[in-house]
N, C-alpha and C. Protein backbone atom coordinates (compact mmCIF):
# COMPACT_ATOMS: atom_id res chain seq x y z
N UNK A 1 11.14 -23.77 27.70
CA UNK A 1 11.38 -25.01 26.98
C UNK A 1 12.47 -24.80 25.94
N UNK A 2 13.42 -25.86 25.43
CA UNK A 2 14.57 -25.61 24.55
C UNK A 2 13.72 -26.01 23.45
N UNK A 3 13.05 -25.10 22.75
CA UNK A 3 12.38 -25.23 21.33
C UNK A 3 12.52 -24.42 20.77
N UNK A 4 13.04 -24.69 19.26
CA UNK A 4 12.65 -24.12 18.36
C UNK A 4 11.66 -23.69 17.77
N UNK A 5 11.64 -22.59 16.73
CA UNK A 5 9.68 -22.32 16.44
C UNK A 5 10.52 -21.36 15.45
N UNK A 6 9.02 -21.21 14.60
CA UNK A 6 8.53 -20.31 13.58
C UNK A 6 7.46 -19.29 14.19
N UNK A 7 8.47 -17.94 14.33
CA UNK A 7 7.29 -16.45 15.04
C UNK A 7 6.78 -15.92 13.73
N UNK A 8 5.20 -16.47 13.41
CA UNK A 8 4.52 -16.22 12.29
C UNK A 8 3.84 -14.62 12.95
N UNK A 9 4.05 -14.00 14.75
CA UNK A 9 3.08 -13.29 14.89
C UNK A 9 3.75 -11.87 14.98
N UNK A 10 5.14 -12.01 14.77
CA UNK A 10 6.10 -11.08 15.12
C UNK A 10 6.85 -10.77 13.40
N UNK A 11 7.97 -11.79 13.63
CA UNK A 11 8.62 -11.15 12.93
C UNK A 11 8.98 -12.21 11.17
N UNK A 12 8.14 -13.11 11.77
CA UNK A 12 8.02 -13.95 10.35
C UNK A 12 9.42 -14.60 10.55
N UNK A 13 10.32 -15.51 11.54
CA UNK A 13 11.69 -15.84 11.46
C UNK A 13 11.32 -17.42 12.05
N UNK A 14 12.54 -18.06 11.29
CA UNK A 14 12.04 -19.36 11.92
C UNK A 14 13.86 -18.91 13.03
N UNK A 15 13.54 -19.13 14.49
CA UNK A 15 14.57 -19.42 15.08
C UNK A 15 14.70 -20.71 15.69
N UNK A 16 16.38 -21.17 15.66
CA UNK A 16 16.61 -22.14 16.20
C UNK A 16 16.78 -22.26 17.85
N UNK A 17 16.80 -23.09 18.57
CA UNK A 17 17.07 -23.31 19.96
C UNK A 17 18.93 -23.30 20.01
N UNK A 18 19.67 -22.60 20.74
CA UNK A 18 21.06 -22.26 20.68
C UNK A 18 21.59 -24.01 21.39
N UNK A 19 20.67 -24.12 22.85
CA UNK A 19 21.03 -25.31 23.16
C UNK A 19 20.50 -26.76 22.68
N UNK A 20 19.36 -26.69 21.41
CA UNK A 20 19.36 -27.50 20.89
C UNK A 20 20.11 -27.80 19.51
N UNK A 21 20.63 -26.62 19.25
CA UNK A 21 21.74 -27.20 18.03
C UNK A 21 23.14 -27.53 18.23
N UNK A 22 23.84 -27.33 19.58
CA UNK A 22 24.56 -27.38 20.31
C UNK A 22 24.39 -29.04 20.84
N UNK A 23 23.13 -29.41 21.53
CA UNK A 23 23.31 -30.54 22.51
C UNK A 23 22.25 -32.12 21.41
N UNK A 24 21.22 -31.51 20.46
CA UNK A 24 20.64 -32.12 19.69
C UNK A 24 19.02 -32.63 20.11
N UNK A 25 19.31 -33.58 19.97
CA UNK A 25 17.82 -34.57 20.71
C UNK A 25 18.18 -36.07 20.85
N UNK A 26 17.58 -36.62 22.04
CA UNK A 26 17.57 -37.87 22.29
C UNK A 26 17.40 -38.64 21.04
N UNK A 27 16.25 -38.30 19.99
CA UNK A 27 15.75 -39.18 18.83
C UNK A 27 17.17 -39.57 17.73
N UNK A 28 18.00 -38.23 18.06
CA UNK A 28 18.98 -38.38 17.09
C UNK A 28 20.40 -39.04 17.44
N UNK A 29 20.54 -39.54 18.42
CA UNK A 29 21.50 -40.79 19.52
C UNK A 29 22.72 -39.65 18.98
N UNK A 30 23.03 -38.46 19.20
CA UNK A 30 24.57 -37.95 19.06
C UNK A 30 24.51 -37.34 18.06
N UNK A 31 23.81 -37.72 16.37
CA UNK A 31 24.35 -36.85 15.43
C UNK A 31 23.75 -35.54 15.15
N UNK A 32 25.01 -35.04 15.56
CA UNK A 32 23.93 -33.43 15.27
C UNK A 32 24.29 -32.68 14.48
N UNK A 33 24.83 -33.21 13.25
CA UNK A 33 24.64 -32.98 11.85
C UNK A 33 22.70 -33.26 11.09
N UNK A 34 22.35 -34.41 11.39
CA UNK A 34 21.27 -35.05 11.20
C UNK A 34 20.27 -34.23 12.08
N UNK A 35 20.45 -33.98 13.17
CA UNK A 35 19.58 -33.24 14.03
C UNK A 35 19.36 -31.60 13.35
N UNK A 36 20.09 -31.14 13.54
CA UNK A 36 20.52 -30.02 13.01
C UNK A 36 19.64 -29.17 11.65
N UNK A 37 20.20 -30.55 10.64
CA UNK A 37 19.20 -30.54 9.45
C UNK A 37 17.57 -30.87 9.73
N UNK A 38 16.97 -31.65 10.61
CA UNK A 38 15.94 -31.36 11.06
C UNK A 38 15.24 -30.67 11.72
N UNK A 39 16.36 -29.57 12.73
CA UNK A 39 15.69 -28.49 13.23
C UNK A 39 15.67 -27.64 11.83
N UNK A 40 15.94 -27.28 11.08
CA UNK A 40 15.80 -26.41 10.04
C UNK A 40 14.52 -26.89 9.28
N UNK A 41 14.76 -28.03 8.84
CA UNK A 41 13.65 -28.26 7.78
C UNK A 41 12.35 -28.20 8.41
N UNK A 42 11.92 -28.97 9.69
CA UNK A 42 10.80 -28.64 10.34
C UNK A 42 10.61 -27.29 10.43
N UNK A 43 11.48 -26.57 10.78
CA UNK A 43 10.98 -24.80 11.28
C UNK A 43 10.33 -23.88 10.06
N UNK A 44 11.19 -24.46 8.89
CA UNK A 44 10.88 -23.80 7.18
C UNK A 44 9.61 -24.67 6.94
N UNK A 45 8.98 -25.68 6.95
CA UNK A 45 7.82 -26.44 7.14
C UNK A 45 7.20 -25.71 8.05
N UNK A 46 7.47 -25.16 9.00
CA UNK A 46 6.40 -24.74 9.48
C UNK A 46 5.69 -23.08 8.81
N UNK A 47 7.00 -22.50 8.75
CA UNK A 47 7.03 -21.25 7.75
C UNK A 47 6.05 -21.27 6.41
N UNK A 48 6.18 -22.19 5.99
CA UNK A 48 5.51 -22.97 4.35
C UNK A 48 3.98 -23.15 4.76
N UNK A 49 3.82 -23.19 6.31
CA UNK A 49 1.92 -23.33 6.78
C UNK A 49 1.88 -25.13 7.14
N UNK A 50 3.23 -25.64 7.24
CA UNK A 50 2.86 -27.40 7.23
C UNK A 50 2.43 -27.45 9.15
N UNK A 51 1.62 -28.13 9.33
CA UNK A 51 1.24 -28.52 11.06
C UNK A 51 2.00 -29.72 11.00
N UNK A 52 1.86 -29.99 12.66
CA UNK A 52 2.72 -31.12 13.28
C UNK A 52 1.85 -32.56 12.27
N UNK A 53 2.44 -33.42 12.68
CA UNK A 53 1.96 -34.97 12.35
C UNK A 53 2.39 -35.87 12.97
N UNK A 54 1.77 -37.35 13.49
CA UNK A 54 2.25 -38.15 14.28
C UNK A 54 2.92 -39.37 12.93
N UNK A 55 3.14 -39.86 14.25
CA UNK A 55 4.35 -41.09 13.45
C UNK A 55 3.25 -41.96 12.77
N UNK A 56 2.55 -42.50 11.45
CA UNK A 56 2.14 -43.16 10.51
C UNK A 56 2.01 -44.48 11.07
N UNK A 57 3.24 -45.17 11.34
CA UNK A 57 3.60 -46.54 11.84
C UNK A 57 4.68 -46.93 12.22
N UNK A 58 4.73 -48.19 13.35
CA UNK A 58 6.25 -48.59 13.95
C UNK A 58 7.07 -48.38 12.73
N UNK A 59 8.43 -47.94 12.98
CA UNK A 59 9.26 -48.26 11.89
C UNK A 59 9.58 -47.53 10.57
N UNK A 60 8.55 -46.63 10.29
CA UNK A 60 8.32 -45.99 9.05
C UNK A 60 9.36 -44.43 9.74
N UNK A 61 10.16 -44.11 8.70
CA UNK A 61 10.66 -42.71 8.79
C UNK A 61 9.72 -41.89 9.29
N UNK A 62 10.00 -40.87 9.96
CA UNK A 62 9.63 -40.19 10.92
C UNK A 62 9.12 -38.81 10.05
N UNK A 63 7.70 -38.38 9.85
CA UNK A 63 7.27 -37.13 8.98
C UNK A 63 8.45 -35.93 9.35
N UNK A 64 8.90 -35.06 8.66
CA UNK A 64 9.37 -33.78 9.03
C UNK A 64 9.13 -33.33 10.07
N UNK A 65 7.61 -33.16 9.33
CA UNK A 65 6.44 -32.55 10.26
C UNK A 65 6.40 -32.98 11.97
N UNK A 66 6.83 -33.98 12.19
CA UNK A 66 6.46 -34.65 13.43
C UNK A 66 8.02 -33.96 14.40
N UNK A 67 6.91 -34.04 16.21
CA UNK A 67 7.67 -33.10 16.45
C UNK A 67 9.39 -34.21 17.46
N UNK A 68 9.86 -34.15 16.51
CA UNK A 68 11.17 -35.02 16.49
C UNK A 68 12.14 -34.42 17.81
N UNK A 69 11.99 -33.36 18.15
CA UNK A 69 12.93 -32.61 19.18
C UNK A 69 12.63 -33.21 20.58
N UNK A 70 11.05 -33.96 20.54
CA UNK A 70 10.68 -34.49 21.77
C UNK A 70 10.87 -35.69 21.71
N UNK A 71 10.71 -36.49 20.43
CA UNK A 71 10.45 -37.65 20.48
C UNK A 71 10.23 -38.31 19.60
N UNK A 72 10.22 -39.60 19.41
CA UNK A 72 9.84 -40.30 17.85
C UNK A 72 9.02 -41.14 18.07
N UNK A 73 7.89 -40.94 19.27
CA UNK A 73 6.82 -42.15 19.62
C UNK A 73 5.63 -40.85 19.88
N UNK A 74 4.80 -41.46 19.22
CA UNK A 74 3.13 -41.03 19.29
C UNK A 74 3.24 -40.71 20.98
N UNK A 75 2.79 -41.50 21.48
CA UNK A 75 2.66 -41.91 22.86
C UNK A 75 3.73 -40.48 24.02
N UNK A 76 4.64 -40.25 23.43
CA UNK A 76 5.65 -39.31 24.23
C UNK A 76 5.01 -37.89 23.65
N UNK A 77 4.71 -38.09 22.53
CA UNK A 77 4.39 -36.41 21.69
C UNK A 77 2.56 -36.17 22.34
N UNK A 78 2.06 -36.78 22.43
CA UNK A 78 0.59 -37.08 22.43
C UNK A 78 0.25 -35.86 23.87
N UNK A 79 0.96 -35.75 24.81
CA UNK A 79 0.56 -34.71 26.00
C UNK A 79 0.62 -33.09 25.21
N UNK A 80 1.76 -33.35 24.55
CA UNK A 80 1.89 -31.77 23.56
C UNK A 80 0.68 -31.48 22.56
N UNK A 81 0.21 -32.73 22.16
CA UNK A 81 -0.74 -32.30 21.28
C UNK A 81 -1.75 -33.42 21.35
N UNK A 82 -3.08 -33.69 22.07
CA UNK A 82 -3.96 -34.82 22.45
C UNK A 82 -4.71 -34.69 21.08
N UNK A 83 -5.52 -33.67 20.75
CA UNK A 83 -6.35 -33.81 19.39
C UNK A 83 -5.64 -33.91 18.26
N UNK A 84 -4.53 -33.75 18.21
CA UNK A 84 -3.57 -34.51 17.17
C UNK A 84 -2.63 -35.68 16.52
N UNK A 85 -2.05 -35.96 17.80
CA UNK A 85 -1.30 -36.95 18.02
C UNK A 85 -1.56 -38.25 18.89
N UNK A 86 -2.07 -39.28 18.41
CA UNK A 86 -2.71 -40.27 19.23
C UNK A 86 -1.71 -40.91 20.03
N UNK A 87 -2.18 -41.41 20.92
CA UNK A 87 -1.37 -42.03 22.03
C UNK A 87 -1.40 -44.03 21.92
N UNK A 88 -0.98 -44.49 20.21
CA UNK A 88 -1.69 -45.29 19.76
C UNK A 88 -0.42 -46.44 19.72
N UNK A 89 0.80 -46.02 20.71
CA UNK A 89 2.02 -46.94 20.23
C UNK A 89 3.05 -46.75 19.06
N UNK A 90 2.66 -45.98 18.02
CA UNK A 90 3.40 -45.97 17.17
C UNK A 90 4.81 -45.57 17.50
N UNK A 91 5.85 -45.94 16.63
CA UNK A 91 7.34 -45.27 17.12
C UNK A 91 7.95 -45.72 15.72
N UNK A 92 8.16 -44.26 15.41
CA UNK A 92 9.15 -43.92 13.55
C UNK A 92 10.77 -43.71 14.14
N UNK A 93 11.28 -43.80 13.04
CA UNK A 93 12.68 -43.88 13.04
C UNK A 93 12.74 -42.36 12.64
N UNK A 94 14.07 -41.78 13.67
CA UNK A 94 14.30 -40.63 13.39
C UNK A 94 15.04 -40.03 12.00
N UNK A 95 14.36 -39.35 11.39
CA UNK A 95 14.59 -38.39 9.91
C UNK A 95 14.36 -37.44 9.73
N UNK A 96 15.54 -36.32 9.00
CA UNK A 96 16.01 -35.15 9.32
C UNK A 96 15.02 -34.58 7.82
N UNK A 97 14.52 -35.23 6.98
CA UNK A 97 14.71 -34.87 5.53
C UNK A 97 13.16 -35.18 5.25
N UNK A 98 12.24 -33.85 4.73
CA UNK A 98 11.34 -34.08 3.86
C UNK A 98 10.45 -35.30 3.07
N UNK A 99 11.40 -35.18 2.19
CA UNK A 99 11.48 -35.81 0.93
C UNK A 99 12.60 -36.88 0.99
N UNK A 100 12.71 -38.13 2.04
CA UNK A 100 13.92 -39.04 1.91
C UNK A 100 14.17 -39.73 0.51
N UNK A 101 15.40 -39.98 0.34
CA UNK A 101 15.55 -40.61 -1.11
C UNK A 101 14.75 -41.72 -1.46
N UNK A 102 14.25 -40.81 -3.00
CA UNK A 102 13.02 -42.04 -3.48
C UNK A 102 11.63 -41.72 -2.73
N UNK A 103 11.42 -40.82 -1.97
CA UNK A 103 9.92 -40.61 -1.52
C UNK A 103 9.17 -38.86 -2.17
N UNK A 104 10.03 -38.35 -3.01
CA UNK A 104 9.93 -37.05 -3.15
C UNK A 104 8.33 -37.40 -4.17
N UNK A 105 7.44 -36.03 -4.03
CA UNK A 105 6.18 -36.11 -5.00
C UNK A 105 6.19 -36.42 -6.39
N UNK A 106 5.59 -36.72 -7.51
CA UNK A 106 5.62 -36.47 -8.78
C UNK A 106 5.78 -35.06 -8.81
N UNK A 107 6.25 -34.69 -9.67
CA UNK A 107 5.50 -33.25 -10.43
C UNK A 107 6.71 -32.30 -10.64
């Protein structure tokens, strides 16, 4: 599979996919500047101990966390992960960034 991952059992490295930073993802229609920055931030999220997450609701920016390289609909991610990701319709808009402007925590 062209995935990226975090080897927590080896060598502690988050590596990228060569042909996914090269070719991107469907979710990201071409920019793979934007893509790019989301293969990173998800992989260091995963490094940090964060798990996957499904899309919240139609329309709503897309969690980090969520696995964006496949897809930006519950329903497409949901075979990768059934006890996680419901197969409930939802579909988020693709986002490369954490913390989008104006959503970062207090503190």
């Amino acid at each position: 599979m062209e995935a990226s991952c975090y080897n927590r059992w080896a060598d502690h490295r988050v590596m990228i996919n060569d042909a996914r930073w090269v070719r991107g993802a469907t979710a990201y229609a071409g920019n793979l500047q934007a893509y790019r920055v989301y293969a990173i931030n998800h992989e260091v999220g995963h490094a940090l101990g964060h798990g996957h997450q499904p899309c919240p609701r139609t329309g709503a920016l897309a969690p980090i966390m969520m696995q964006q390289s496949w897809g930006i609909a519950n329903n497409d991610l949901n075979p990768l992960n059934p006890d996680l990701i419901p197969a409930d319709g939802q579909v988020c808009q693709a986002n490369p960034h954490p913390f989008p402007a104006g959503s970062a925590p207090a503190g």
